[in-house]
C-alpha atoms as a PDB file:
ATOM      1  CA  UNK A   1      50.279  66.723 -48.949  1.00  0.00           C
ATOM      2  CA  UNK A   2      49.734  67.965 -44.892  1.00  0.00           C
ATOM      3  CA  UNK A   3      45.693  68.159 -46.065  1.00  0.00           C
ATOM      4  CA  UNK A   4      45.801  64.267 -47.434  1.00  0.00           C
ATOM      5  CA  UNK A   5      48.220  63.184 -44.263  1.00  0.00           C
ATOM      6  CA  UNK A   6      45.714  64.917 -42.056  1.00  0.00           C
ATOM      7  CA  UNK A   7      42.973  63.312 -43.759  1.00  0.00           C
ATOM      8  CA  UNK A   8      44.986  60.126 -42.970  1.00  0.00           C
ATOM      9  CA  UNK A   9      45.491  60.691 -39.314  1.00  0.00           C
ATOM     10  CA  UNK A  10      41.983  61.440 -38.645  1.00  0.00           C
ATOM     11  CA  UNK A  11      41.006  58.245 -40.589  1.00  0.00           C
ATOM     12  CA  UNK A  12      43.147  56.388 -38.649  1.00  0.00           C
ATOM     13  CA  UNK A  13      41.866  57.543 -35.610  1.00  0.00           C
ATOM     14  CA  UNK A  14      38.373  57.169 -36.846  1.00  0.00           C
ATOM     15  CA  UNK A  15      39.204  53.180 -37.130  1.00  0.00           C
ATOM     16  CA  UNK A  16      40.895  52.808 -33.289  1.00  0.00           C
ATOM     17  CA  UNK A  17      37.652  54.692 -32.439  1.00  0.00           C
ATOM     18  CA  UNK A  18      35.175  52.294 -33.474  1.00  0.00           C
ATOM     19  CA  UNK A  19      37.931  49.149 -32.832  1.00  0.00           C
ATOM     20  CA  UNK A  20      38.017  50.180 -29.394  1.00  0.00           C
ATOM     21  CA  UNK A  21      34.307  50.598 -29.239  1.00  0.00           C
ATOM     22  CA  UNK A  22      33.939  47.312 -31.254  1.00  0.00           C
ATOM     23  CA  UNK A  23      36.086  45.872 -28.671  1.00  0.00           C
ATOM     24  CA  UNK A  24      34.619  47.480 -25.961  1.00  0.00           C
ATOM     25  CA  UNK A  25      30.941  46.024 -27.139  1.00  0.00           C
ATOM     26  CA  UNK A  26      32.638  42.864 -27.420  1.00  0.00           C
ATOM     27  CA  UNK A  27      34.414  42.826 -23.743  1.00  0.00           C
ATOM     28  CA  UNK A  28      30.963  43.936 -22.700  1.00  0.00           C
ATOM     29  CA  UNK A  29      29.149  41.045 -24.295  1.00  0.00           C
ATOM     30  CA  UNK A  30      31.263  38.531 -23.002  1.00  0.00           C
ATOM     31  CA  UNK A  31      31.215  40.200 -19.423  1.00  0.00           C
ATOM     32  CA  UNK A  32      27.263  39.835 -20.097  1.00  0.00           C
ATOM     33  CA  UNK A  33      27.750  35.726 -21.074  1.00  0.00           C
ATOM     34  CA  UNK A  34      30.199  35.140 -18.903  1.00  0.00           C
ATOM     35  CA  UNK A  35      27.895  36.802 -16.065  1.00  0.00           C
ATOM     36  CA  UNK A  36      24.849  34.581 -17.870  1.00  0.00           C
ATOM     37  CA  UNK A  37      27.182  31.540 -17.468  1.00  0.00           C
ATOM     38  CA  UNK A  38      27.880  32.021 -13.643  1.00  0.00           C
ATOM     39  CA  UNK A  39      24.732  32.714 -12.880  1.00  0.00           C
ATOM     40  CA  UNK A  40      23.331  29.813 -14.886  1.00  0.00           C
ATOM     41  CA  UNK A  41      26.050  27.358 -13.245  1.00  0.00           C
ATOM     42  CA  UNK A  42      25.436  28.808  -9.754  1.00  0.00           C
ATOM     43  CA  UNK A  43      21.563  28.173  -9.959  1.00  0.00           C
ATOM     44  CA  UNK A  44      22.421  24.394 -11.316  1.00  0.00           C
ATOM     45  CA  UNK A  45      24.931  24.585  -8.176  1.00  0.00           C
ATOM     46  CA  UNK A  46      22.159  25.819  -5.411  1.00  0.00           C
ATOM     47  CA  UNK A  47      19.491  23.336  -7.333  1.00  0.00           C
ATOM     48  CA  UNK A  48      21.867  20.460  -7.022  1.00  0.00           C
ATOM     49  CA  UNK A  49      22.345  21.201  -3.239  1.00  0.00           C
ATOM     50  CA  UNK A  50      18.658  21.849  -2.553  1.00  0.00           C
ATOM     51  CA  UNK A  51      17.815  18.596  -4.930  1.00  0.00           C
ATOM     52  CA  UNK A  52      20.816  16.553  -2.504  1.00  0.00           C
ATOM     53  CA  UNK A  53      19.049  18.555   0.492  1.00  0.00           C
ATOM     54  CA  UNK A  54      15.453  16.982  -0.292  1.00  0.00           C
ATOM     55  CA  UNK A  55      17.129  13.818  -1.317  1.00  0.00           C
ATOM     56  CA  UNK A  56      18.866  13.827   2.522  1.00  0.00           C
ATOM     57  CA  UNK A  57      16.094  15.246   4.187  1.00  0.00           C
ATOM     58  CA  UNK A  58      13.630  12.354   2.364  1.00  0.00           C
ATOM     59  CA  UNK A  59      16.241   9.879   3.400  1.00  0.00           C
ATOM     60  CA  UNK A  60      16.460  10.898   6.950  1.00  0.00           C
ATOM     61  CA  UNK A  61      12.872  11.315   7.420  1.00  0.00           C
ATOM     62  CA  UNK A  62      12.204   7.645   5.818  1.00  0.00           C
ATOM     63  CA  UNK A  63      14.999   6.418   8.504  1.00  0.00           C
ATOM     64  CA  UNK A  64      13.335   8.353  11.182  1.00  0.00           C
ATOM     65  CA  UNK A  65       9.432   6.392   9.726  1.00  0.00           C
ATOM     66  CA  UNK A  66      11.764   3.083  10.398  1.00  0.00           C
ATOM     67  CA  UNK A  67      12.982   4.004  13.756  1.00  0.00           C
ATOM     68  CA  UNK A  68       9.588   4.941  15.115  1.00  0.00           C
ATOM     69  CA  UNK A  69       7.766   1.577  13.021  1.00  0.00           C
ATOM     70  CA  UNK A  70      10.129  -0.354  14.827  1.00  0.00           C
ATOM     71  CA  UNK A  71      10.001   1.191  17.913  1.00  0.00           C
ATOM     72  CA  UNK A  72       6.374   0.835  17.992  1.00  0.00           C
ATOM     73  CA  UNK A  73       7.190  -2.456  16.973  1.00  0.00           C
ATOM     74  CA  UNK A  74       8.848  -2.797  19.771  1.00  0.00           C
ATOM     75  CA  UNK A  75       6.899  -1.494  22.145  1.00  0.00           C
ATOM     76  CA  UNK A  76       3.798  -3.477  21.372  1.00  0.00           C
ATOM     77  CA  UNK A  77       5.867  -6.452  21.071  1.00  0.00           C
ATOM     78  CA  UNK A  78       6.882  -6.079  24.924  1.00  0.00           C
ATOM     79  CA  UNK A  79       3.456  -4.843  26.394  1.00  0.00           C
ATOM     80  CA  UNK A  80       2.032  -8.074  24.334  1.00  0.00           C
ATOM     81  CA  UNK A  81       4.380 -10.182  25.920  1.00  0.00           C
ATOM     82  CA  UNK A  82       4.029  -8.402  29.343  1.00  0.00           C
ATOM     83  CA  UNK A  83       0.359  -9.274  29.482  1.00  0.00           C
ATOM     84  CA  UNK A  84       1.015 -12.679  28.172  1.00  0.00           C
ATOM     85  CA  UNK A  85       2.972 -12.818  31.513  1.00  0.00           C
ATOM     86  CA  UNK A  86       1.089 -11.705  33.674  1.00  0.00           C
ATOM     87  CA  UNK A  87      -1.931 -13.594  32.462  1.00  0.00           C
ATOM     88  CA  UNK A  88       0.172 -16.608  32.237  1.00  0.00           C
ATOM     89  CA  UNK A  89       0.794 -16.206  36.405  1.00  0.00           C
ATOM     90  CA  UNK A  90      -2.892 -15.597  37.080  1.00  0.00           C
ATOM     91  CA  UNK A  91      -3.769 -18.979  35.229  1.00  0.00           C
ATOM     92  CA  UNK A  92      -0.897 -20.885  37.119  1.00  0.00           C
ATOM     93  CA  UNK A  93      -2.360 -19.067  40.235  1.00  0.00           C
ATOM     94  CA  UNK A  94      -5.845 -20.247  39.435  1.00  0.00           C
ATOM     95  CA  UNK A  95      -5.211 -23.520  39.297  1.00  0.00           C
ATOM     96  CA  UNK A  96      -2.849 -23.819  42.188  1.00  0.00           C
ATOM     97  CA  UNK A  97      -6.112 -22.255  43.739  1.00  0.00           C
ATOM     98  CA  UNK A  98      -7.795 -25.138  42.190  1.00  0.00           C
ATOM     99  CA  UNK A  99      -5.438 -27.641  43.100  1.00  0.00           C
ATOM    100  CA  UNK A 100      -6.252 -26.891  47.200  1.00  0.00           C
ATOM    101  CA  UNK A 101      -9.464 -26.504  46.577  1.00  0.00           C
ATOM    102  CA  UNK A 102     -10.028 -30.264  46.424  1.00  0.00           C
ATOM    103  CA  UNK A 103      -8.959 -30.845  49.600  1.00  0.00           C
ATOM    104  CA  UNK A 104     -11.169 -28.126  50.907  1.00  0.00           C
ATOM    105  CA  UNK A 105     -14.618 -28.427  53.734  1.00  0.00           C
ATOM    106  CA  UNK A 106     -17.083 -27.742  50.745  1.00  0.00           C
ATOM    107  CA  UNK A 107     -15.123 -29.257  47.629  1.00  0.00           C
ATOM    108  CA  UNK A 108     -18.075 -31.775  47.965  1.00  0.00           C
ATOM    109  CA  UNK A 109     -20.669 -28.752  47.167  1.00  0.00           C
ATOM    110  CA  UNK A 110     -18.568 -27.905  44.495  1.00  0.00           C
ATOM    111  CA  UNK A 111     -18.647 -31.728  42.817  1.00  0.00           C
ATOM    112  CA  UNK A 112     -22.666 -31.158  43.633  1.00  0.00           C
ATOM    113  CA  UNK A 113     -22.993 -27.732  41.733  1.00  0.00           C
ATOM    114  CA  UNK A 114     -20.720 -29.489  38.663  1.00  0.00           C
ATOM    115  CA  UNK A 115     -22.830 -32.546  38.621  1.00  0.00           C
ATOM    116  CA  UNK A 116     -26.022 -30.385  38.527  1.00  0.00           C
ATOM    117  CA  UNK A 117     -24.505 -28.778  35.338  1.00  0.00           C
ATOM    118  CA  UNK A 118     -23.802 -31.413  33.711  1.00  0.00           C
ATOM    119  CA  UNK A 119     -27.086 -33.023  33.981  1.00  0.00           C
ATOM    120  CA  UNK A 120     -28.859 -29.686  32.482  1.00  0.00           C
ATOM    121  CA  UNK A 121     -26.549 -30.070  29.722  1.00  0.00           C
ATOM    122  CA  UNK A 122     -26.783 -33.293  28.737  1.00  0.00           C
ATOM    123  CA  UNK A 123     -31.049 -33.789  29.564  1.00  0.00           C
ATOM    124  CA  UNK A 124     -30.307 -37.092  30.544  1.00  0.00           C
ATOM    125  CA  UNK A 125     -32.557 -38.834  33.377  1.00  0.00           C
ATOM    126  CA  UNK A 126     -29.547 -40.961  34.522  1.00  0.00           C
ATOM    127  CA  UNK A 127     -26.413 -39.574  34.604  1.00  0.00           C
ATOM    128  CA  UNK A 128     -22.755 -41.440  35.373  1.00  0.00           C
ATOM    129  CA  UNK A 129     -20.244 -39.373  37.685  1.00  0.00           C
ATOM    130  CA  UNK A 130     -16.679 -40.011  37.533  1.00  0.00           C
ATOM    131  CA  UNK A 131     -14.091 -38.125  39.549  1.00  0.00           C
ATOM    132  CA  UNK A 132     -10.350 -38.178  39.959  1.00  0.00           C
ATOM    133  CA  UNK A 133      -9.035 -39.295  43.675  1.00  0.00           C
ATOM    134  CA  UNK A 134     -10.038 -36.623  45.188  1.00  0.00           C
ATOM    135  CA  UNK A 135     -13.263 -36.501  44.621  1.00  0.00           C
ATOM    136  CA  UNK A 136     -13.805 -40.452  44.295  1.00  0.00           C
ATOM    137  CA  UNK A 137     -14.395 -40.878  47.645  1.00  0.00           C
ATOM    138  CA  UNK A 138     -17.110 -38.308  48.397  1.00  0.00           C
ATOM    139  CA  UNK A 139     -19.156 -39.584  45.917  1.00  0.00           C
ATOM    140  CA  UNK A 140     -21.201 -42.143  48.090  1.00  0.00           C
ATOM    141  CA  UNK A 141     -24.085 -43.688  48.050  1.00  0.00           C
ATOM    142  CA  UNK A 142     -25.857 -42.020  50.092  1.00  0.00           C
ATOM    143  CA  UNK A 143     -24.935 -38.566  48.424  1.00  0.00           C
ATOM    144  CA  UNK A 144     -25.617 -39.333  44.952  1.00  0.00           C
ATOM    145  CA  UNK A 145     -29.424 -40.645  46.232  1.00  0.00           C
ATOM    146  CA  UNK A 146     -29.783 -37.599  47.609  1.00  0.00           C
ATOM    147  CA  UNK A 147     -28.571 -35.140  45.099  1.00  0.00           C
ATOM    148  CA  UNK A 148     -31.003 -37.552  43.440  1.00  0.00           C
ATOM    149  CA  UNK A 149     -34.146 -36.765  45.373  1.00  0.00           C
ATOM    150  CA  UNK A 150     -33.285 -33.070  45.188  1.00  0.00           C
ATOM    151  CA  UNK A 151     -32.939 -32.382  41.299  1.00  0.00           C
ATOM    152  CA  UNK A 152     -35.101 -35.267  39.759  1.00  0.00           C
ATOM    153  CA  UNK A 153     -32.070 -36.560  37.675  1.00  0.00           C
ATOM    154  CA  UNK A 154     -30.377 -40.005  38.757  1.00  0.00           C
ATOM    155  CA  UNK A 155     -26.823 -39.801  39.349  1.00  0.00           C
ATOM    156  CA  UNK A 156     -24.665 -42.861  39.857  1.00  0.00           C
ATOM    157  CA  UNK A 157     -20.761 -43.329  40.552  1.00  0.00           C
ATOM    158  CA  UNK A 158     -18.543 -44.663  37.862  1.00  0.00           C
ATOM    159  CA  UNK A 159     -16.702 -47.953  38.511  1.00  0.00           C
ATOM    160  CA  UNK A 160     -13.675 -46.653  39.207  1.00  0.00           C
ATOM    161  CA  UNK A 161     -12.158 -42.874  39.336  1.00  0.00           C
ATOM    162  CA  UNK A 162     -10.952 -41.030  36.633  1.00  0.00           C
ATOM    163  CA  UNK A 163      -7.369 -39.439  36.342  1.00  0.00           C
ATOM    164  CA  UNK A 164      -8.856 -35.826  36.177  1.00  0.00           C
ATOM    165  CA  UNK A 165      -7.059 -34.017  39.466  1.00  0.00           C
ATOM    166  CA  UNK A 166     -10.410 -31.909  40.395  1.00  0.00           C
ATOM    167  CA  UNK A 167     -13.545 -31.370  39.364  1.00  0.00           C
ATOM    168  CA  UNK A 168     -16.066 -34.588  36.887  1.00  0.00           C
ATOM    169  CA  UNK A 169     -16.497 -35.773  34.270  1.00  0.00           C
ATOM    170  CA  UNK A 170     -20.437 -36.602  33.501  1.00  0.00           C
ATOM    171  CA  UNK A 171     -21.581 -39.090  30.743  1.00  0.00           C
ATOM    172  CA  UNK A 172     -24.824 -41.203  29.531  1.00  0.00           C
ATOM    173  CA  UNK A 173     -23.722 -43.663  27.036  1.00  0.00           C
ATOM    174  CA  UNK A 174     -21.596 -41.803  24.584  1.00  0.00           C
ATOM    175  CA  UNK A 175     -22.146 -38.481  25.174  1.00  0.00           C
ATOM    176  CA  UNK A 176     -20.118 -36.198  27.650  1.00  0.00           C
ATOM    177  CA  UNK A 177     -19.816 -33.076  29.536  1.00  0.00           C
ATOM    178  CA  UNK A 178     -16.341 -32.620  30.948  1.00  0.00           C
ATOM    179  CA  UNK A 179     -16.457 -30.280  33.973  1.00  0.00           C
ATOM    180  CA  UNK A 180     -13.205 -30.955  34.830  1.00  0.00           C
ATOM    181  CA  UNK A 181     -11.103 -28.059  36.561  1.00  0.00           C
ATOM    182  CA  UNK A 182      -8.494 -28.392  33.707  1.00  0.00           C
ATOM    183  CA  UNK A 183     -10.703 -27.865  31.311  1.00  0.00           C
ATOM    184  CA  UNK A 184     -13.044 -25.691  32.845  1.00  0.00           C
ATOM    185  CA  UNK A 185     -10.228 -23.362  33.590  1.00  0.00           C
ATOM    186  CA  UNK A 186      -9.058 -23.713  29.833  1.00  0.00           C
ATOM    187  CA  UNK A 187     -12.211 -22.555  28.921  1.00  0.00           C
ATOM    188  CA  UNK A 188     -11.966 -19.378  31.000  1.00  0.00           C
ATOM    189  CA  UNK A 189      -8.544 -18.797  29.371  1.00  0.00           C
ATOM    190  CA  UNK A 190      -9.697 -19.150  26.103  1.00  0.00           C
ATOM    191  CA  UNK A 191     -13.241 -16.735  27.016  1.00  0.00           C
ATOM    192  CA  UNK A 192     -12.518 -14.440  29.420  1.00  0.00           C
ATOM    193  CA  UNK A 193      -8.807 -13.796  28.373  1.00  0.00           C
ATOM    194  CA  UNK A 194      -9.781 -10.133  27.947  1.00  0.00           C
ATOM    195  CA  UNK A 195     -11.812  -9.522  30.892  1.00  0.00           C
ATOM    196  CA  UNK A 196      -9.393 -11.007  33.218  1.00  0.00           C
ATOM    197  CA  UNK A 197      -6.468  -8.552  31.896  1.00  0.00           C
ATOM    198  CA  UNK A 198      -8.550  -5.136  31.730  1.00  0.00           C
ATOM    199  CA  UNK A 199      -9.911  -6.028  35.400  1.00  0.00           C
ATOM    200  CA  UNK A 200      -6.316  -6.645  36.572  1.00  0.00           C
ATOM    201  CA  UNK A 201      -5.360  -3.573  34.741  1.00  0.00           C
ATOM    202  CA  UNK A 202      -8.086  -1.463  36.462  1.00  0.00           C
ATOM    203  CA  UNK A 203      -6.691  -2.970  39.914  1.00  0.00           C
ATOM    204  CA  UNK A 204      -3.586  -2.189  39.275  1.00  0.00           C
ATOM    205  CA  UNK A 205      -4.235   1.036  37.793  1.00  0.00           C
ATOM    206  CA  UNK A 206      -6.230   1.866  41.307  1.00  0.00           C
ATOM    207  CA  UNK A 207      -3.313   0.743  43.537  1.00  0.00           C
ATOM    208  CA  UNK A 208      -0.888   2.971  41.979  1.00  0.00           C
ATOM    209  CA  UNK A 209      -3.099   5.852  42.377  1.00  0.00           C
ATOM    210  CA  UNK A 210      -2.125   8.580  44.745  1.00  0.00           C
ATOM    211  CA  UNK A 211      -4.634   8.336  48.507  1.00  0.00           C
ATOM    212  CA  UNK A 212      -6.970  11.583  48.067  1.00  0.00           C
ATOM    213  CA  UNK A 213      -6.304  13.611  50.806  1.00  0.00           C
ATOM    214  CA  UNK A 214      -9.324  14.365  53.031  1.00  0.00           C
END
């Protein structure tokens, strides 16, 4: 009877043995998936934040492509409409300029040097002269024979003068060259738009230059 009770005992102990190493494996295992969850969740955690980072980062940077677009925007917006100024006062200036002009000693060579280019554009022998009141009156006889004699074309006055404010207006029969100042001066907007604002530029770019010392 002691042999089959210790025979029992040491059967018994046999089974806590492996149980407890049974449950040991098992504690271990779920240690090890536990472990594999955590690190699993944590990546999807750290992927998330790096996936929100590049979502933030792409956001901000797209916000920061708006801001500079429309601050360019901006800027060229204002230096457009800066130049547009300042060639808008250089026109005005012209033809206040202009405007004097007729009242000026040589306006009459002026009216001579317009009539001139008229004539060579339309290849007329006779041309017809009309001139707004300033000009009206300098357009005698006696001048028109002799711009006359000079260039070989044959000028004459019109009847009465023309509501241009400087410069004439040339015709024979039906066909026209308007050397007005208006529209002369509309032309040099329209042509020389470009060359008028880089020369100013280059002026102004030379007057706020520093004097070289000597």
């Amino acid at each position: 009877m002691p042999e089959v009770m210790g025979q029992l005992g040491s059967f018994l102990a046999e089974i806590r043995r492996q149980a407890q190493q049974r449950a040991l494996a098992i504690e271990q295992e779920a240690e090890k998936q536990a472990a594999a969850i955590l690190a699993e969740a944590e990546s999807r955690v750290q992927q998330s934040a790096a996936d929100a980072d590049r979502k933030a980062a792409g956001q901000a940077e797209q916000q920061a492509r708006q801001i500079r677009s429309r601050g360019d925007l901006e800027t060229r917006r204002f230096l457009l409409t800066s130049r547009e100024a300042i060639l808008e006062r250089i026109w005005k200036e012209a033809e206040s300029r202009l405007r004097v002009s007729v009242q000026a000693p040589d306006y009459l060579d002026v009216l001579k040097r317009l009539a001139l280019h008229a004539a060579l554009e339309l290849e007329e022998s006779e041309i017809t002269i009309a001139a707004g009141p300033g000009g009206y009156d300098l357009l005698t006889p006696e001048v028109l024979a002799s711009w006359s004699s000079e260039s070989g074309f044959t000028f004459h006055r019109d009847s009465q003068p023309n509501d241009i404010w400087g410069g004439i207006l040339a015709r024979n029969g039906r066909t026209q060259c308007d050397n007005s100042f208006a529209t002369r001066l509309a032309f040099l907007m329209h042509t020389r738009r470009e060359e008028v604002f880089h020369l100013l530029t280059e002026i102004q770019h030379a007057a706020s230059r520093p004097a070289q010392m000597d």
